[in-house]
Protein backbone atom coordinates (compact mmCIF):
# COMPACT_ATOMS: atom_id res chain seq x y z
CA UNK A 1 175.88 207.70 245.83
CA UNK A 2 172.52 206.45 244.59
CA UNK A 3 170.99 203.23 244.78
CA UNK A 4 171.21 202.50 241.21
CA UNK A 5 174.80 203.12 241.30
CA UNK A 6 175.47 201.11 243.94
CA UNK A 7 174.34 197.77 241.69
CA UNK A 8 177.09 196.07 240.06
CA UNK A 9 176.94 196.86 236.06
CA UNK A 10 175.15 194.03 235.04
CA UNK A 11 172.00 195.27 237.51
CA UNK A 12 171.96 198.40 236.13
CA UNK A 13 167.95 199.12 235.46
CA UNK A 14 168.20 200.72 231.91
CA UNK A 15 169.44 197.90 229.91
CA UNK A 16 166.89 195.91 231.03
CA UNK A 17 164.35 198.58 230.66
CA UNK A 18 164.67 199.40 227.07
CA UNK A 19 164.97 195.55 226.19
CA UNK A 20 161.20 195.03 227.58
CA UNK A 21 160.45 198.57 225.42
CA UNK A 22 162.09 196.90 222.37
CA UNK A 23 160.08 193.56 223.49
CA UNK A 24 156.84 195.48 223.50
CA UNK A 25 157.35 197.35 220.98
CA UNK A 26 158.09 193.94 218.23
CA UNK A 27 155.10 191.84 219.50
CA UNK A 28 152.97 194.44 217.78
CA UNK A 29 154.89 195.18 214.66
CA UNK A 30 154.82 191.15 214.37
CA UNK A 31 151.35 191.15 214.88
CA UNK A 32 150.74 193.92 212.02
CA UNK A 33 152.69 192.48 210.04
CA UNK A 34 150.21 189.58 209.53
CA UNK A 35 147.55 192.10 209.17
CA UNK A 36 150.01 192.97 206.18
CA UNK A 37 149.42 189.36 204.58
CA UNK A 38 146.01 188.83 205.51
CA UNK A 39 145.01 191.78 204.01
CA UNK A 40 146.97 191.75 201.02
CA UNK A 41 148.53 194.99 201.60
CA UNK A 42 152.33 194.15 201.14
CA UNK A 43 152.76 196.01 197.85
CA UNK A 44 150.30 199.06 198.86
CA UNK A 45 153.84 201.05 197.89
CA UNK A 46 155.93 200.29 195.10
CA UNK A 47 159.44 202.17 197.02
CA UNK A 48 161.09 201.71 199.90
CA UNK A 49 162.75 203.77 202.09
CA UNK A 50 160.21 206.05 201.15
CA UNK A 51 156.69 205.73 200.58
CA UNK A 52 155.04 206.82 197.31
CA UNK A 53 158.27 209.49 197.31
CA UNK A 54 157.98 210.44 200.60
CA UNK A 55 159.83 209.95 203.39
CA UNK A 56 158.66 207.60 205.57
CA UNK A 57 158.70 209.72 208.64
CA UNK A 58 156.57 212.51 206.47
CA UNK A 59 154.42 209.99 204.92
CA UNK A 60 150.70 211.88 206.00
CA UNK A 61 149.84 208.42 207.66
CA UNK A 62 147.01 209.25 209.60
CA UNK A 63 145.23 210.64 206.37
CA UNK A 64 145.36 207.81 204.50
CA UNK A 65 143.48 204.69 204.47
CA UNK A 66 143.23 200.75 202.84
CA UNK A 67 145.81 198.95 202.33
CA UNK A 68 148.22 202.19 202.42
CA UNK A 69 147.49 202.46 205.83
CA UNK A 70 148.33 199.15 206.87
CA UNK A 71 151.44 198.73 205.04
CA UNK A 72 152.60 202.20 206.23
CA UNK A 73 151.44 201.73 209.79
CA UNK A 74 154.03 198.41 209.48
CA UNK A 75 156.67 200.39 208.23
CA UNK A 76 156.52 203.12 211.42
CA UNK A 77 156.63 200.11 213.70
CA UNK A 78 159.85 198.80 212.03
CA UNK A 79 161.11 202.52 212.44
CA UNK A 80 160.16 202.44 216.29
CA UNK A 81 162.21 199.12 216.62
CA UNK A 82 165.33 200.56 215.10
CA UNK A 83 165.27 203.80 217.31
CA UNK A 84 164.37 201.22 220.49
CA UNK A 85 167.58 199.27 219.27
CA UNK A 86 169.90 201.57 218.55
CA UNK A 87 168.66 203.35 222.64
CA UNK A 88 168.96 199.57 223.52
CA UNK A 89 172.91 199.95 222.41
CA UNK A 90 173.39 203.26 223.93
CA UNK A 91 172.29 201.86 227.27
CA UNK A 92 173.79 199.13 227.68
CA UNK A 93 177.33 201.25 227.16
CA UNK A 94 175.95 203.68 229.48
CA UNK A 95 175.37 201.69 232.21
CA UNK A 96 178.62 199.51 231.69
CA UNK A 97 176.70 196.32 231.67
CA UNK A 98 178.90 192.89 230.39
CA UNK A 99 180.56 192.43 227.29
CA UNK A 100 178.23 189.79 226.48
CA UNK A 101 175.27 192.03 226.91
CA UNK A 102 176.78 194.78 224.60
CA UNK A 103 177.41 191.83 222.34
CA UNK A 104 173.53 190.81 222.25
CA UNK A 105 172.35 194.44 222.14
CA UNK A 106 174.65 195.16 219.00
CA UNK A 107 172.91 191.76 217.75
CA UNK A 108 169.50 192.90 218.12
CA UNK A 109 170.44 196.18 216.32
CA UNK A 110 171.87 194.42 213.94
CA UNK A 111 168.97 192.12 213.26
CA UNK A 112 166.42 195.11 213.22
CA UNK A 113 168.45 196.34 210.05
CA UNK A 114 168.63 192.99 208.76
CA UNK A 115 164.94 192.55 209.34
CA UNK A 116 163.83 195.67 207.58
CA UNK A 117 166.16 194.83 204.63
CA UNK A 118 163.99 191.81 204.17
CA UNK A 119 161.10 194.08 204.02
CA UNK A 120 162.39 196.47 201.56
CA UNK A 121 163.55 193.90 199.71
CA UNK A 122 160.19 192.02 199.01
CA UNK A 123 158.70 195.70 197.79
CA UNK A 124 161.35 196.43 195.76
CA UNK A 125 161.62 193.03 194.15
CA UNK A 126 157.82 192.14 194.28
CA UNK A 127 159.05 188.50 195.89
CA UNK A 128 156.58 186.88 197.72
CA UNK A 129 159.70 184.19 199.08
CA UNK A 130 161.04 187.35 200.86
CA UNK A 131 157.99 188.01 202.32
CA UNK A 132 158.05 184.58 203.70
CA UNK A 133 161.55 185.01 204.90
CA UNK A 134 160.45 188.24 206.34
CA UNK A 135 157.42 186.82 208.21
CA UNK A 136 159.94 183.93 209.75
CA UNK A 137 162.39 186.00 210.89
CA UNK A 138 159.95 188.94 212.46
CA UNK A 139 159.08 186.39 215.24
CA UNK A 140 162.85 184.64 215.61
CA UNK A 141 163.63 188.79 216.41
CA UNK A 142 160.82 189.21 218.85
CA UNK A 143 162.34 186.16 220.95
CA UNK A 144 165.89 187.49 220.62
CA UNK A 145 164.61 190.79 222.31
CA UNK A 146 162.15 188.55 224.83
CA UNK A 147 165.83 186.72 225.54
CA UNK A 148 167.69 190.34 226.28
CA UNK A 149 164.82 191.00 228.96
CA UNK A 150 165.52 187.79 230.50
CA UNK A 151 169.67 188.31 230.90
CA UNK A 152 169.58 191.36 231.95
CA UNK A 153 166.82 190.98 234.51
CA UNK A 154 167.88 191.05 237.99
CA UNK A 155 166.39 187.86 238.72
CA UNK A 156 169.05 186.40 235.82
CA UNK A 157 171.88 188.49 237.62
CA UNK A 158 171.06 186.99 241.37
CA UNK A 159 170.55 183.31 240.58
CA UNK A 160 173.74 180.98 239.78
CA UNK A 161 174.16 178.11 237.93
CA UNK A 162 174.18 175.00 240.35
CA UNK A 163 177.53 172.80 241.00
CA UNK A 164 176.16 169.97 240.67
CA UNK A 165 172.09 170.19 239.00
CA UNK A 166 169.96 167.68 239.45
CA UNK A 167 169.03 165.63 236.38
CA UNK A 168 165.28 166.95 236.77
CA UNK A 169 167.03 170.22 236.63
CA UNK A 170 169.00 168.59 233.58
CA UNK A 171 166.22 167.41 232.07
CA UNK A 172 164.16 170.82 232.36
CA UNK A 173 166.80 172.47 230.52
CA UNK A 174 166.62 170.13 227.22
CA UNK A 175 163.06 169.74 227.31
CA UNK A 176 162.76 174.12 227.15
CA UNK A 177 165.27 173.69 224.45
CA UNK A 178 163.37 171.14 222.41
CA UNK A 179 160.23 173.01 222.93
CA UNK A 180 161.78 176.05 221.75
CA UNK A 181 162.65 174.37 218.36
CA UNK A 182 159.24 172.98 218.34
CA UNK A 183 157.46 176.10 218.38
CA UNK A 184 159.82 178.01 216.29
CA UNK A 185 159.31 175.28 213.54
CA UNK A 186 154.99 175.29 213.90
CA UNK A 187 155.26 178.83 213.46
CA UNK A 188 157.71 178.66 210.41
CA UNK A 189 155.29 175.95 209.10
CA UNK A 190 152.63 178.05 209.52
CA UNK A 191 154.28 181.38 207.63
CA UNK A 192 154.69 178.18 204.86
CA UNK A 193 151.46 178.16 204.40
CA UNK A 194 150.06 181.58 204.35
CA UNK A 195 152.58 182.58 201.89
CA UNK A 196 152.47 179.05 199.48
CA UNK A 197 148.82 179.78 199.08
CA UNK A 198 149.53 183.25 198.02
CA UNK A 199 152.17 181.78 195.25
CA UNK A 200 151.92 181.59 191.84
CA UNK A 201 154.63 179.47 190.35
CA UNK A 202 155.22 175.73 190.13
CA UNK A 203 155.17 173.40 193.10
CA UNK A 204 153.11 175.92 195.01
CA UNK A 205 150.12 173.94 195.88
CA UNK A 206 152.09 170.71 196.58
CA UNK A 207 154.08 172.73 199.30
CA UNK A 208 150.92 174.35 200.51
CA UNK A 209 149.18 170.86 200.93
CA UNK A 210 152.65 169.83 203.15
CA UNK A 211 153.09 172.30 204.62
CA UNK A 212 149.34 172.29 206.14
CA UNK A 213 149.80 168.80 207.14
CA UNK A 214 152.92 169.30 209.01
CA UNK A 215 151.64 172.25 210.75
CA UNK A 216 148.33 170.25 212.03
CA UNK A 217 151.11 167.40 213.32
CA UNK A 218 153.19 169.37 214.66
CA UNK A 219 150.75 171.63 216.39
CA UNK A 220 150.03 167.78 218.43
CA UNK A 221 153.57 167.94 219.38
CA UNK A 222 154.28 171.47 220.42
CA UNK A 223 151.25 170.75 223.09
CA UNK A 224 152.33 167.57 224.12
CA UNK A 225 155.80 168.80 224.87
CA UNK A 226 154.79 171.77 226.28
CA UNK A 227 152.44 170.78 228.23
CA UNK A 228 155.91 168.00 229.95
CA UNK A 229 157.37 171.28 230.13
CA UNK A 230 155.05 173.06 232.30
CA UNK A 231 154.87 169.76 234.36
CA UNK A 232 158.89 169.75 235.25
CA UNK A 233 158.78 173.35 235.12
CA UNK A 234 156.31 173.04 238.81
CA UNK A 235 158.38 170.04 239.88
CA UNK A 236 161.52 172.06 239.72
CA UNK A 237 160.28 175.40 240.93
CA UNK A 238 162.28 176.53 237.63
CA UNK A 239 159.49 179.74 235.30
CA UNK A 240 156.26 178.23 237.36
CA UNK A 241 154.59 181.54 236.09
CA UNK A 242 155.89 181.27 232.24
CA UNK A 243 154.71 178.13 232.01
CA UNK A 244 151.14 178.70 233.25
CA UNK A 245 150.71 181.56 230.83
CA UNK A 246 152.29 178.84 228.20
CA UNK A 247 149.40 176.80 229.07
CA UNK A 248 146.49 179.23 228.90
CA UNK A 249 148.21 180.57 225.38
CA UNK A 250 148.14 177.14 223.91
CA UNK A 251 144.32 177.12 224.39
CA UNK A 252 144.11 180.60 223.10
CA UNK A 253 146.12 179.26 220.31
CA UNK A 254 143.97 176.37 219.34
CA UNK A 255 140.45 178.15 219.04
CA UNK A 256 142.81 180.79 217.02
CA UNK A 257 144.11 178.49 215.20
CA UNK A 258 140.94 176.30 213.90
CA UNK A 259 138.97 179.94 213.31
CA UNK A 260 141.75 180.99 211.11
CA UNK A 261 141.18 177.99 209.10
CA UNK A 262 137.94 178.50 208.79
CA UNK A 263 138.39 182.03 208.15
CA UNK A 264 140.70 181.77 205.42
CA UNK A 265 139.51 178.26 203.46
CA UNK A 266 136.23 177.84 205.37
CA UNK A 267 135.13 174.67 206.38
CA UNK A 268 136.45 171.07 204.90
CA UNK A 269 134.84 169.41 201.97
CA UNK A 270 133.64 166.42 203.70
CA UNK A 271 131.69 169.13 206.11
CA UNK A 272 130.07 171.30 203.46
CA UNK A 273 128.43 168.25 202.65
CA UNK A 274 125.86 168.21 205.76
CA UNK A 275 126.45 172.43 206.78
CA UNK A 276 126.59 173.69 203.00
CA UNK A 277 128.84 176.77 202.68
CA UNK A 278 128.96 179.37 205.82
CA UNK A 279 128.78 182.61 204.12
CA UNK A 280 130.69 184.40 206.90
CA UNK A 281 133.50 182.41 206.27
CA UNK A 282 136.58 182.17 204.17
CA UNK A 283 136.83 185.85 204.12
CA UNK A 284 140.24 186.73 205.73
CA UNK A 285 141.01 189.97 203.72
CA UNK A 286 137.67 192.04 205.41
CA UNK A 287 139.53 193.75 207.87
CA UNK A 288 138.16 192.69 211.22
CA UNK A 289 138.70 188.96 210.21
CA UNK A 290 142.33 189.71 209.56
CA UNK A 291 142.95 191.08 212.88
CA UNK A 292 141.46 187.52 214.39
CA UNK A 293 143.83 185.68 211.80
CA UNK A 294 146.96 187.77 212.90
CA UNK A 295 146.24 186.91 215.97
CA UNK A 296 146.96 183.36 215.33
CA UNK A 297 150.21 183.94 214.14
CA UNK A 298 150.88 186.54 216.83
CA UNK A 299 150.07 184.28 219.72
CA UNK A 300 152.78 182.23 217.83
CA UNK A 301 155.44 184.44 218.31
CA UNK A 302 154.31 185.11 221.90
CA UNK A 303 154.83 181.29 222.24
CA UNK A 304 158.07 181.10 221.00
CA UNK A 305 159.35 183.96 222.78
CA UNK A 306 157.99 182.12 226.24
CA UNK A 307 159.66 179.19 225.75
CA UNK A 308 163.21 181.24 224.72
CA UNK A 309 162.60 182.73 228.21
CA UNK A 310 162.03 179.35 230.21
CA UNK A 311 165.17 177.68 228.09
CA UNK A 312 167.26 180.57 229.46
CA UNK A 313 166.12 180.56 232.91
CA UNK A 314 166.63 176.21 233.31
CA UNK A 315 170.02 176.84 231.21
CA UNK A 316 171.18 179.59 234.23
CA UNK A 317 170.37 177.44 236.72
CA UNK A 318 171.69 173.78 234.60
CA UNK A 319 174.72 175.40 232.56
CA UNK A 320 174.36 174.37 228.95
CA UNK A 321 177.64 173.51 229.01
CA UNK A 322 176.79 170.60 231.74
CA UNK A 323 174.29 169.51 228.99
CA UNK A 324 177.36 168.15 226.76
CA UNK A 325 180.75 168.68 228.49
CA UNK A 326 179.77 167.02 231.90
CA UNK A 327 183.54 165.98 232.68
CA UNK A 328 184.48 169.63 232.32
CA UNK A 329 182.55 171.14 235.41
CA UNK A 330 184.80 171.08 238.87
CA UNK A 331 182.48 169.72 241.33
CA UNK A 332 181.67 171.17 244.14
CA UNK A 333 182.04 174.75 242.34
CA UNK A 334 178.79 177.31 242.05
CA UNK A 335 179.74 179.07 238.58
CA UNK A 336 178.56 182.53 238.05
């Protein structure tokens, strides 16, 4: 009998192993797909499911060039994804892991489908609201497959939840949870306003202007909170690691985020008036200054999918359950 076989179900390596392929394989079709929208090469085919009446598989990729290239290059990702989901699926039966994580696999499939629906969807129609929708729920799917690599690690699968957590343990696990909301709403914010100022229809400036606004306030929140979180996260021993790279991301993520600004609507009004115009600015479609702005967006996701992971690890070791059901817990009891 091998080693592997020897591990209860839940341990079983492959699961695990094609959730961090899945994982590695979204954070760059998230990231192209902003190279997509920066670039303006969303509607560089007018079919789906093929491209230009090919099928996509076919499609002589590697020949082509512009926007074509871009748009198809996003569409081979999204086919990667699927195969990586349905493998995902296969695994997890394989290996006999949980219920629950045959559940989330069939989930993650699921949203892959759902997710490149969206896509097709926005070509077919020509709607720039599904493209937002799209560009929302590409990151919310990148944490969901960050989340399967943290249940079926085997770190997950040897710690328990405690009998009775203490209320810095308690307080870890709602502060993750909050910050997970908080990031997942700066980046929605921020999809807001890439695709508003691409709008043409009524209302569109108005919710470009909020939406700008909200995303510069809430950007002061998310590193506020997240920088409490990486604070309890040391005092309880609880993703020390996770939070550190949380911490050098948000930096990352603030020189990203000012240079996309500049790169997209160059620099403020009330600052032209002493620098005049910067000619190298406000110039996101030029290729090499769309990578730089996707990378704003993708360091986004990356955050969001972080803070998924330290949520799950505090809720393991706090139950969730404790969080609102306190009375229901037998004390004294360590919970599996």
């Amino acid at each position: 009998m091998t080693a592997t076989s020897k591990l209860p179900p839940t341990a079983r390596p492959w699961p695990h192993r094609w959730g961090w392929a899945l994982a590695c394989a979204t954070f760059p079709l998230v990231w192209w797909g902003g190279w997509v929208v920066a670039s303006g090469s969303g509607m560089a085919f007018r079919d789906w499911l093929t491209s230009d009446g090919v099928a996509m598989p076919l499609y002589p990729w590697l020949s082509s060039a512009g926007d074509k290239f871009i748009e198809h290059g996003h569409r081979l990702l999204g086919m990667v994804a699927g195969l990586l989901s349905i493998a995902l699926v296969v695994s997890a039966y394989m290996a006999g892991a949980r219920p629950a994580v045959k559940r989330y696999a069939w989930l993650l499939l699921a949203g892959v489908i759902a997710q490149g629906v969206l896509g097709g969807l926005r070509v077919v129609l020509d709607q720039r609201v599904a493209a937002l929708i799209h560009g929302v729920t590409g990151p919310l799917f990148f944490a969901a497959a960050a989340g399967f690599v943290v249940v079926t690690s085997r770190g997950w699968e040897q710690s328990r939840t405690l009998a009775q957590p203490a209320a810095a343990d308690r307080k870890l696990t709602r502060l993750a949870i909050i910050c997970t909301g908080l990031t997942f709403g700066q980046l929605t914010l921020g999809v807001v306003v890439r695709h508003s100022a691409l709008m043409i229809r009524d209302g569109s400036a108005a919710l470009f202007e909020a939406a700008s606004y909200l995303h510069a306030l809430t950007a002061v929140a998310v590193i506020i909170y997240l920088t409490l979180l990486t604070v309890r996260a040391w005092r309880t021993g609880v993703a020390k690691r996770l939070t550190m790279l949380i911490q050098l991301l948000i930096i990352a993520q603030f020189a990203l985020g000012l240079t996309t600004w500049l790169f997209k609507y160059g620099v403020p009004a009330w600052v032209a008036q002493y620098t005049g115009e910067v000619d190298y600015l406000n110039r996101e479609a030029e290729s090499v200054r769309a990578l730089v702005v996707t990378g704003h967006g993708a360091a986004g996701s990356l955050l969001v999918a972080l803070t998924v992971a330290v949520a799950l690890y505090a809720g393991r070791r706090t139950g969730i359950r404790r969080l609102t059901l306190p009375s229901l817990t037998a004390s004294g009891r360590v919970l599996a």
